[in-house]
Protein backbone atom coordinates (compact mmCIF):
# COMPACT_ATOMS: atom_id res chain seq x y z
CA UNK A 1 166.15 -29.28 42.33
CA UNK A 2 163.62 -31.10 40.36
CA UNK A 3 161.75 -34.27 42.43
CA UNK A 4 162.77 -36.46 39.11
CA UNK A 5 166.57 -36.19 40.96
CA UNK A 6 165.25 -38.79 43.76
CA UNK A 7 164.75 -41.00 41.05
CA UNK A 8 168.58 -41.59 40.88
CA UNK A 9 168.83 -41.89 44.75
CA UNK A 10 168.32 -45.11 47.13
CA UNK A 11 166.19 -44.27 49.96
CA UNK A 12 166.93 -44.42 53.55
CA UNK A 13 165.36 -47.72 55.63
CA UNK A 14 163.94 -47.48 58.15
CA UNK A 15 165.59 -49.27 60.95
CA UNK A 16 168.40 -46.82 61.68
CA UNK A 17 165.89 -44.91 63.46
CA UNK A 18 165.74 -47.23 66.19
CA UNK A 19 166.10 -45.61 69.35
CA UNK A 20 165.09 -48.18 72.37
CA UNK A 21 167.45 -45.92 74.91
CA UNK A 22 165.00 -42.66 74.55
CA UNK A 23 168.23 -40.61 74.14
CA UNK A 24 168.34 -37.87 71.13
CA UNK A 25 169.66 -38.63 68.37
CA UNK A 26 170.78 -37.31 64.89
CA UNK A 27 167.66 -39.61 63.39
CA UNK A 28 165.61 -37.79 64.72
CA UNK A 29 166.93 -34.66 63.18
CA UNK A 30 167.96 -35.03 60.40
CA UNK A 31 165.04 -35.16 57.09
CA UNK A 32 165.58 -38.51 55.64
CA UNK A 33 164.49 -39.88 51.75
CA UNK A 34 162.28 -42.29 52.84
CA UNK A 35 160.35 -44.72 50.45
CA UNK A 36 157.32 -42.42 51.71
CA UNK A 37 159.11 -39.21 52.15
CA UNK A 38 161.40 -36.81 50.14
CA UNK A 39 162.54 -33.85 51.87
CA UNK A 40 162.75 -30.53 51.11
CA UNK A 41 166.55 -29.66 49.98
CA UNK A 42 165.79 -25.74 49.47
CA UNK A 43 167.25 -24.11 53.09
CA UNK A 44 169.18 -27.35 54.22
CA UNK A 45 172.58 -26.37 55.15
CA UNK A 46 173.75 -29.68 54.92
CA UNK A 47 172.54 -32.58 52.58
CA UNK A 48 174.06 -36.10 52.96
CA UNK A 49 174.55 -38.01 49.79
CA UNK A 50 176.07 -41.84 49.93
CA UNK A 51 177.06 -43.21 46.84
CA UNK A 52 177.53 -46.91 46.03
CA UNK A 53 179.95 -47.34 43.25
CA UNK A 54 183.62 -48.39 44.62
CA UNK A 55 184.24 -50.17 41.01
CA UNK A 56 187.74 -47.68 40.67
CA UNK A 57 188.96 -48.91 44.18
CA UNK A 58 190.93 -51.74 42.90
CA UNK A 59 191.58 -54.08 46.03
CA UNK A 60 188.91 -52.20 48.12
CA UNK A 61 185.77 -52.86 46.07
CA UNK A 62 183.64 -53.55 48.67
CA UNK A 63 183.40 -49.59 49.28
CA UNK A 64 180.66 -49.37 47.94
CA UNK A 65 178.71 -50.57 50.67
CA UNK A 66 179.86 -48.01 52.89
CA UNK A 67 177.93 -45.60 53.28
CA UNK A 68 175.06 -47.44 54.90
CA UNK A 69 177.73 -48.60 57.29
CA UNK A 70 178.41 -45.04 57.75
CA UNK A 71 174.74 -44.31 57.89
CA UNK A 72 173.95 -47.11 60.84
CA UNK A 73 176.74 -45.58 63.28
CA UNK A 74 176.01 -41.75 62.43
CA UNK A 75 172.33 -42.05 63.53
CA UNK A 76 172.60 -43.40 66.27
CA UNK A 77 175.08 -40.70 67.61
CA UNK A 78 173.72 -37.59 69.93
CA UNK A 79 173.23 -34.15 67.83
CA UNK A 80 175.87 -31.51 68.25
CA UNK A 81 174.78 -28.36 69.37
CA UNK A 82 173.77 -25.26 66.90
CA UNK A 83 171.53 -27.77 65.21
CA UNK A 84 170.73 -26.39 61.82
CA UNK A 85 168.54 -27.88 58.96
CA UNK A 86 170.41 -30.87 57.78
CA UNK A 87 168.63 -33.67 55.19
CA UNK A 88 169.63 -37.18 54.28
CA UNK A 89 169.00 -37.51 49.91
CA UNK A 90 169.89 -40.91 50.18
CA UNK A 91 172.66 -43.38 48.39
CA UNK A 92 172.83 -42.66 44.50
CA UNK A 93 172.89 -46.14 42.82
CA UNK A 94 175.79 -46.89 40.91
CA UNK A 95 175.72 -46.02 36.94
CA UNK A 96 175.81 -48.57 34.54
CA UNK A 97 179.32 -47.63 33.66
CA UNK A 98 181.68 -45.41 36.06
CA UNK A 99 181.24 -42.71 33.86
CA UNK A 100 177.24 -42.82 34.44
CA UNK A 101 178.01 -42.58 37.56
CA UNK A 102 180.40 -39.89 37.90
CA UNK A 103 178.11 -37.72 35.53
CA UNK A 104 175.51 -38.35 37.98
CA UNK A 105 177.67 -37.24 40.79
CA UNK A 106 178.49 -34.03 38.79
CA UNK A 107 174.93 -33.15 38.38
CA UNK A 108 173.82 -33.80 41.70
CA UNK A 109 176.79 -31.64 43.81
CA UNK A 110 176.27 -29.00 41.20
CA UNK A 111 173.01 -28.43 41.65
CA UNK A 112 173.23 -28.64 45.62
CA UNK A 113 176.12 -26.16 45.60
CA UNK A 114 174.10 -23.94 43.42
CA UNK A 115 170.77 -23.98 46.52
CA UNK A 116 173.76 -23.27 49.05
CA UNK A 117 173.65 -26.60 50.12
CA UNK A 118 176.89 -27.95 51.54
CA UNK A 119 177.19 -32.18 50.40
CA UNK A 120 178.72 -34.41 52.53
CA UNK A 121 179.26 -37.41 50.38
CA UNK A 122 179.56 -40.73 51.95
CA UNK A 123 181.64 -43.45 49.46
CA UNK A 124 182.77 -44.74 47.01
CA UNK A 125 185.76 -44.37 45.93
CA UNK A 126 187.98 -41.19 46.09
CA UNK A 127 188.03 -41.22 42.20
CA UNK A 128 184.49 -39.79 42.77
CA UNK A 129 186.33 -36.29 43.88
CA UNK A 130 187.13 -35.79 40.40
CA UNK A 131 183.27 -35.38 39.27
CA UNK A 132 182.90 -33.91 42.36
CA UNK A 133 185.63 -31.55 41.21
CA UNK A 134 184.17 -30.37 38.23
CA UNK A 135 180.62 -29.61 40.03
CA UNK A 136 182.13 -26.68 41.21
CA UNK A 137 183.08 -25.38 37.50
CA UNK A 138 179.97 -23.28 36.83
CA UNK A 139 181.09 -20.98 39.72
CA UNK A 140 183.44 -19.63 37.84
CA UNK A 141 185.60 -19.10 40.65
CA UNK A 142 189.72 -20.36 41.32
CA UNK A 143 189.16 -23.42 43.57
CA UNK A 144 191.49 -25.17 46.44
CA UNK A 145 191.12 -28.38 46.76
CA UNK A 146 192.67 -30.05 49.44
CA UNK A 147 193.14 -33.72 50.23
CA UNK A 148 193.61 -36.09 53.58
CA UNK A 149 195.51 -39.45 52.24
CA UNK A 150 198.92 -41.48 53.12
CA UNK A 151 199.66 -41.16 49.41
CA UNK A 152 199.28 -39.12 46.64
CA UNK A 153 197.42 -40.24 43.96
CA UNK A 154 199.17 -39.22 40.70
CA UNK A 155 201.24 -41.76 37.92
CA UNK A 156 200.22 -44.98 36.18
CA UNK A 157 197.45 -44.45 33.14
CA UNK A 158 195.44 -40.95 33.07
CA UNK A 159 193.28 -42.57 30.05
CA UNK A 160 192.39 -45.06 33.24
CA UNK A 161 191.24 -42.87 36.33
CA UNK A 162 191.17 -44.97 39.50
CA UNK A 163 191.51 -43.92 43.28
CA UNK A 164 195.25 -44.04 42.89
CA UNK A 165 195.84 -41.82 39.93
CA UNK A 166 192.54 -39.44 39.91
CA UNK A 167 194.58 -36.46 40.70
CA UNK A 168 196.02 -36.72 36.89
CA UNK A 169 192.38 -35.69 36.14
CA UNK A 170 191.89 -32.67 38.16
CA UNK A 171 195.74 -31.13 37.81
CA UNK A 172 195.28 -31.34 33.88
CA UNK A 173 191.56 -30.13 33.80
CA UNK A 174 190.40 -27.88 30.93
CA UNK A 175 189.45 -25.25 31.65
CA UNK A 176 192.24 -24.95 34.99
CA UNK A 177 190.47 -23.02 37.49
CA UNK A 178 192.47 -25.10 40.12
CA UNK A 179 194.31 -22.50 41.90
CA UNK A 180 195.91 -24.96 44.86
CA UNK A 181 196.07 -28.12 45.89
CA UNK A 182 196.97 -29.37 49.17
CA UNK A 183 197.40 -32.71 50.88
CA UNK A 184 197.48 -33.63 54.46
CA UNK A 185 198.95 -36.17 55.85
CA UNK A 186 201.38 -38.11 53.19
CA UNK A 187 203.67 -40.97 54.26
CA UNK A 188 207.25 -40.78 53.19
CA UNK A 189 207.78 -44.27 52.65
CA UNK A 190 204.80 -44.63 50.56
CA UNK A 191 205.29 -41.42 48.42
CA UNK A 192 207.36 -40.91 44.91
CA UNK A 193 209.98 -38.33 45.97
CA UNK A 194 209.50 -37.14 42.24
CA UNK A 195 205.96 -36.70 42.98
CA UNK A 196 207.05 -34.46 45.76
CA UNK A 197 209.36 -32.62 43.77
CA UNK A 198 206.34 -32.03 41.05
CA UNK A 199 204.44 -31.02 43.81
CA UNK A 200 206.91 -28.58 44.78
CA UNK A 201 207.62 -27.21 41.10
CA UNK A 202 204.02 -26.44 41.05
CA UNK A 203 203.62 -24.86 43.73
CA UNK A 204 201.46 -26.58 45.69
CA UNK A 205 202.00 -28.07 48.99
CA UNK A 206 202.31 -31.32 50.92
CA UNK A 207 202.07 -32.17 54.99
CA UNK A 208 203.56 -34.46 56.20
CA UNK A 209 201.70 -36.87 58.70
CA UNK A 210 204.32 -35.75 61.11
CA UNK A 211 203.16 -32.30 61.24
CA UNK A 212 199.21 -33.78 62.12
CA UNK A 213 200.97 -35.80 65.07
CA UNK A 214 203.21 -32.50 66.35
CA UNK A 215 200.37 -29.91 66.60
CA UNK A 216 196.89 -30.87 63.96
CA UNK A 217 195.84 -27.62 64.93
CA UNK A 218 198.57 -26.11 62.67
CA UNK A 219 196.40 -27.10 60.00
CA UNK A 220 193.77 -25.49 60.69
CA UNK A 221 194.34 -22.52 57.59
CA UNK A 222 194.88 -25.23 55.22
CA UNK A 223 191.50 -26.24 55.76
CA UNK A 224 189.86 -23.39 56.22
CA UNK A 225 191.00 -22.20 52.78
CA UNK A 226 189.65 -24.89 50.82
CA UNK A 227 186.52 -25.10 48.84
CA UNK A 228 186.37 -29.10 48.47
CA UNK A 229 187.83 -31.52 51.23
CA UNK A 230 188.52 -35.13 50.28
CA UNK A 231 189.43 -37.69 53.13
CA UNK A 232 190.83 -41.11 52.13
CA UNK A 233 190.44 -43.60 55.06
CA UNK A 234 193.72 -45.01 54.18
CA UNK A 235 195.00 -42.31 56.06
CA UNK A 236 194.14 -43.35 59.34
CA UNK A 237 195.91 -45.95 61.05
CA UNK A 238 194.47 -49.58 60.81
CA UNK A 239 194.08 -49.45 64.89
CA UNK A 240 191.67 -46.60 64.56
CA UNK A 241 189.99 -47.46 61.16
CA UNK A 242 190.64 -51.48 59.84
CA UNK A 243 188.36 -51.13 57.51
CA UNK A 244 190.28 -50.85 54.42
CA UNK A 245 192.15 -52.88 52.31
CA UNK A 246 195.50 -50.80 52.31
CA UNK A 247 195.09 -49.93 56.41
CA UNK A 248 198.46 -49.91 57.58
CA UNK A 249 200.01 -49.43 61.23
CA UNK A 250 200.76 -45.81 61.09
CA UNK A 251 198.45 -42.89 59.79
CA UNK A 252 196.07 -40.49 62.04
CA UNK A 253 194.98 -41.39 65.02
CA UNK A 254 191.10 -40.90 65.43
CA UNK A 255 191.59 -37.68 67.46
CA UNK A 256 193.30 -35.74 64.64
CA UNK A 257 191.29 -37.39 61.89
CA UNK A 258 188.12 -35.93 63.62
CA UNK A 259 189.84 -32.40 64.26
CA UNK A 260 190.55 -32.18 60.29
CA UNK A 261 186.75 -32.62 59.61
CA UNK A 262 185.74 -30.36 62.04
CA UNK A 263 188.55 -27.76 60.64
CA UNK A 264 187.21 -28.41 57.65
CA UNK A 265 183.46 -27.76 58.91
CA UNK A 266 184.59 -24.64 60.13
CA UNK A 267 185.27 -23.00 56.92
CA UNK A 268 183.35 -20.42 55.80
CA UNK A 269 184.44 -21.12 52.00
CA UNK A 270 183.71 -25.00 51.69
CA UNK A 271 181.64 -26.35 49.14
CA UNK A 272 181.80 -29.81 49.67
CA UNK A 273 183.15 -32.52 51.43
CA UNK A 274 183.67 -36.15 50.89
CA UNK A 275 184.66 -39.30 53.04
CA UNK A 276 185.47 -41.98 50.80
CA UNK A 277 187.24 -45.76 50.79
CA UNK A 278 185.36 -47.08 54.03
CA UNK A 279 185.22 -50.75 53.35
CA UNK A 280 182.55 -52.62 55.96
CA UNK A 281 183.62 -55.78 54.62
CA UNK A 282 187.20 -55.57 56.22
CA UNK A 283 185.57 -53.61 59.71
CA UNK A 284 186.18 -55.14 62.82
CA UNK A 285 183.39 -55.06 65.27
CA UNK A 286 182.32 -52.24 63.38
CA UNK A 287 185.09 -49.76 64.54
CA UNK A 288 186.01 -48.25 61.52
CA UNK A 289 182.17 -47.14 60.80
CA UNK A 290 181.69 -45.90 64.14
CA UNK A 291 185.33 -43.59 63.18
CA UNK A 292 184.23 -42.57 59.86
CA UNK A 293 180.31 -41.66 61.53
CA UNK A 294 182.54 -39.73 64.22
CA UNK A 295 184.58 -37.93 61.56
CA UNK A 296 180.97 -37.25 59.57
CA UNK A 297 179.65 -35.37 63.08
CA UNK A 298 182.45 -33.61 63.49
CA UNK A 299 182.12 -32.02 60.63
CA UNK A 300 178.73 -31.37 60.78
CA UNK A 301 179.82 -29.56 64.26
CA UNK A 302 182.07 -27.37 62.71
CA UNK A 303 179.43 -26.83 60.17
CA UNK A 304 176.92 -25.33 62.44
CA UNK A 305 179.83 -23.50 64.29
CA UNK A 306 180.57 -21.24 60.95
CA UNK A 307 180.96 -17.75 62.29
CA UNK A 308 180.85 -15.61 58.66
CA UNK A 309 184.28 -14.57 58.72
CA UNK A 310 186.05 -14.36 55.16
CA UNK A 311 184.84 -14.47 52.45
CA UNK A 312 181.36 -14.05 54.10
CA UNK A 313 182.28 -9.85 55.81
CA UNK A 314 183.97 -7.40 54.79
CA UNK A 315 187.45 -6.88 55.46
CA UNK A 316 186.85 -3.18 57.40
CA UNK A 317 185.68 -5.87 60.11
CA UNK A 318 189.17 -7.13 60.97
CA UNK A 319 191.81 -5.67 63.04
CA UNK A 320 194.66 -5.07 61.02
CA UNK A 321 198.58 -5.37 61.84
CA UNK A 322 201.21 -4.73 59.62
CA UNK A 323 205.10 -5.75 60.24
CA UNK A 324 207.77 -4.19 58.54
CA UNK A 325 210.78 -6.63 57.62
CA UNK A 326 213.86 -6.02 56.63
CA UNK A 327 215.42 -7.02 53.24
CA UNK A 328 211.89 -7.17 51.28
CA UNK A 329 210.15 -4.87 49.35
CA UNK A 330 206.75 -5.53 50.88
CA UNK A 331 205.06 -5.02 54.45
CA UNK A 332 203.41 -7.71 55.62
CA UNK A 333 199.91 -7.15 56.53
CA UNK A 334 197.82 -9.30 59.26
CA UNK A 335 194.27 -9.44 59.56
CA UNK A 336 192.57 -10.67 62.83
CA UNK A 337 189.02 -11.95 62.98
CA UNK A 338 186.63 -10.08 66.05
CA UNK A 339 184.14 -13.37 65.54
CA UNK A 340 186.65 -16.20 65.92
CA UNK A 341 190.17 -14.89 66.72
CA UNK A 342 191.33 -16.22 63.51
CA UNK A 343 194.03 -14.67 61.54
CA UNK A 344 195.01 -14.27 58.05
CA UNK A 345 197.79 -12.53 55.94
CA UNK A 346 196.57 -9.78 53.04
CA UNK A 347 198.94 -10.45 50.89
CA UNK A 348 199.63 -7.93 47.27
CA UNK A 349 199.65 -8.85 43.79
CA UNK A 350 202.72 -8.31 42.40
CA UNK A 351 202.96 -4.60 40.46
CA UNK A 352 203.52 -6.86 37.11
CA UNK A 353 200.38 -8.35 37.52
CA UNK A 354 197.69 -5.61 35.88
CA UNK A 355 194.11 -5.61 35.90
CA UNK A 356 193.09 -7.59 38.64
CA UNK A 357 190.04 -7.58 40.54
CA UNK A 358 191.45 -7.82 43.64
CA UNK A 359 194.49 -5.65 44.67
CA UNK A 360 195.32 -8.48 47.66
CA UNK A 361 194.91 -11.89 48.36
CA UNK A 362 194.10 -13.26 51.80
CA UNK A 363 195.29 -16.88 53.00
CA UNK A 364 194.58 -18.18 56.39
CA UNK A 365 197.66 -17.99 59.12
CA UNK A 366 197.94 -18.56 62.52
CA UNK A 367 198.92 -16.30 65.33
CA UNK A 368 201.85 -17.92 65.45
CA UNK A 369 202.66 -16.94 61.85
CA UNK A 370 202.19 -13.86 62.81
CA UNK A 371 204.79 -13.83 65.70
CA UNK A 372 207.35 -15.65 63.66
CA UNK A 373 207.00 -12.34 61.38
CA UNK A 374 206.76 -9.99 64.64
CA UNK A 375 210.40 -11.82 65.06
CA UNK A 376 212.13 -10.49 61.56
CA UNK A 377 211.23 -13.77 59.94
CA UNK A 378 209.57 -13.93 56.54
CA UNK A 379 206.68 -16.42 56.33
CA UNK A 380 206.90 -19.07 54.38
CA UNK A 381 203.01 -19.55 53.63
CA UNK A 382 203.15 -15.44 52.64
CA UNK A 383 205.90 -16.15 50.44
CA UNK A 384 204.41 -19.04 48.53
CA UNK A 385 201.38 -17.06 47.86
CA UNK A 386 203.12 -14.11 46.58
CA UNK A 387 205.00 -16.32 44.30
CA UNK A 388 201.62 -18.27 43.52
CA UNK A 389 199.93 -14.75 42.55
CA UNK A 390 203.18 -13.51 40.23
């Protein structure tokens, strides 16, 4: 990445690396742009990137100021363990128009990608996961994208992206090298049932906030079968995170909003992932940046936790079960992971489907998938992927 890329970027100051206690900290880690300093991005596995533009928010503007909020709290928190070479690039300055600075945003998680540098982007809006998005187009490679948010942000104007429609953007995306889209965490009372039903006619899938308050961990192969993560703060509850201008009384606690980044760390197949709509002008006593700094560490714990399972091995490294059920014309195939326990399901293209590089397709399960299966039961994650791949 050229050194003419810092000239987009904000640096760093210096006073979040105050550290009167003498106890470690991630300041001291972490290689920070500083107006003296520009670190070396080539071998980071991590490089955080805040950007100031929150202009597409509508009531929660003030966004854009976040990520130093962010910054302050994160810093001053003790480094997780498996420490691995992790940089700070800095906040990029907000474009003269949106688009400026969503073409900036493009360029700069493209090129990081490229280095096998994972961004964690500090905003901004959530509109900024569309340019975001399209950074990982040159890797010619079916993405899943998979959202945290009370809502989902389809409807009103596609000629007008803002945080509440931006999804218009990626779902009708030329060239369409979306291959699923999740989101985690919707609230029925503030979701379209007709946008659940074009959900469900497209075949991707929605999660309830219910199912996060029953058992998060059951989303745990959601997450570790996406390629770009985007958490809207909206979807925690106002208790746990204030600091936004559509907080409301239910949502994730802090517990299971720090479980989905680390989940989401965890995955051996992530590109990217982005914390957006933290607004410090609505924070009280600071909680909600101290939550959204938590959520950042977590992932960055998960991070350094990777193991190399799928799609980093070979597939001769798993342990493999197969079930035989009644009534269907496949077997259905589990995988189990030596490194992390993890399972998955290896699931066929359908004989009508000719020439394909891959004869199966895995997708993340749990082991109680696998049981419900052991039990005579179809499961429905298999069968939504064998649809998905006719």
């Amino acid at each position: 990445m050229s050194d003419a890329i810092y000239e987009l970027l904000s640096s760093v100051d210096t006073p979040y690396f105050s550290n009167a206690e003498g106890t470690p900290r991630l300041a001291e880690r972490i290689e920070v742009h500083r107006f003296d300093f520009r670190p070396q991005i080539e071998g980071a596995k991590v490089a955080i990137l805040g950007i100031q533009d929150g202009r597409r928010s509508g009531d929660n503007e003030g966004c854009a100021t976040g990520p130093s909020a962010i910054r302050e709290a994160l810093y001053r928190l003790t480094p997780p363990r498996n420490w691995q070479h992790t940089i700070d690039l800095g906040d990029l300055r907000p474009g003269i128009t949106e688009q400026d600075t969503a073409a900036a945003v493009r360029t700069l998680v493209s090129e990081l990608i490229e280095m096998g540098v994972i961004p964690l982007v500090l905003g901004g809006g959530q509109d900024l996961t569309y340019p975001i998005y399209q950074a990982l187009q040159p890797l010619g490679q079916a993405v899943n994208l998979v959202t945290i948010d009370g809502r989902l942000d389809f409807g009103a104007d596609p000629e007008d992206m803002t945080s509440k429609n931006y999804l218009n953007n990626v779902i009708l995306h030329e060239p369409n090298y979306l291959f699923n889209f999740s989101n985690i965490g919707h609230q029925g009372y503030l979701t379209d049932p007709d946008t659940l039903d074009l959900m469900e006619q497209m075949q991707f899938d929605t999660y309830r906030l219910g199912l996060a308050h029953e058992d998060v961990r059951q989303l745990e192969p959601v997450l570790r079968d996406a390629d770009l993560v985007s958490f809207d703060l909206s979807a925690v509850r106002a208790a746990d995170h204030p600091a936004h201008a559509e907080a409301g009384p239910n949502g994730l606690d802090a517990l299971q909003a720090c479980a989905l980044a680390r989940y989401a760390g965890l995955s051996d197949r992530l590109k990217a992932f982005g914390v957006f709509e933290h607004n410090p002008d609505l924070d009280q006593r600071h909680l909600g940046a101290k939550l959204t700094a938590q959520i950042a560490w977590h992932f960055l714990e998960g991070t350094y936790s990777q193991v190399a399972d799928f799609p980093k091995c070979d597939k001769a490294e798993y342990t493999r079960y197969v079930v035989d059920l009644p009534n269907i014309d496949h077997e259905v195939v589990f995988l189990k992971s030596g490194r992390s326990d993890r399972w998955w399901m290896d699931i066929p293209y359908p004989s009508d489907v000719k020439q394909h590089a891959a004869r199966t397709l895995m997708v993340p399960c749990t082991y109680e998938t696998y049981q419900e299966a052991a039990q005579g039961e179809l499961p429905d994650r298999w069968w939504r992927a064998f649809q998905k791949l006719a």
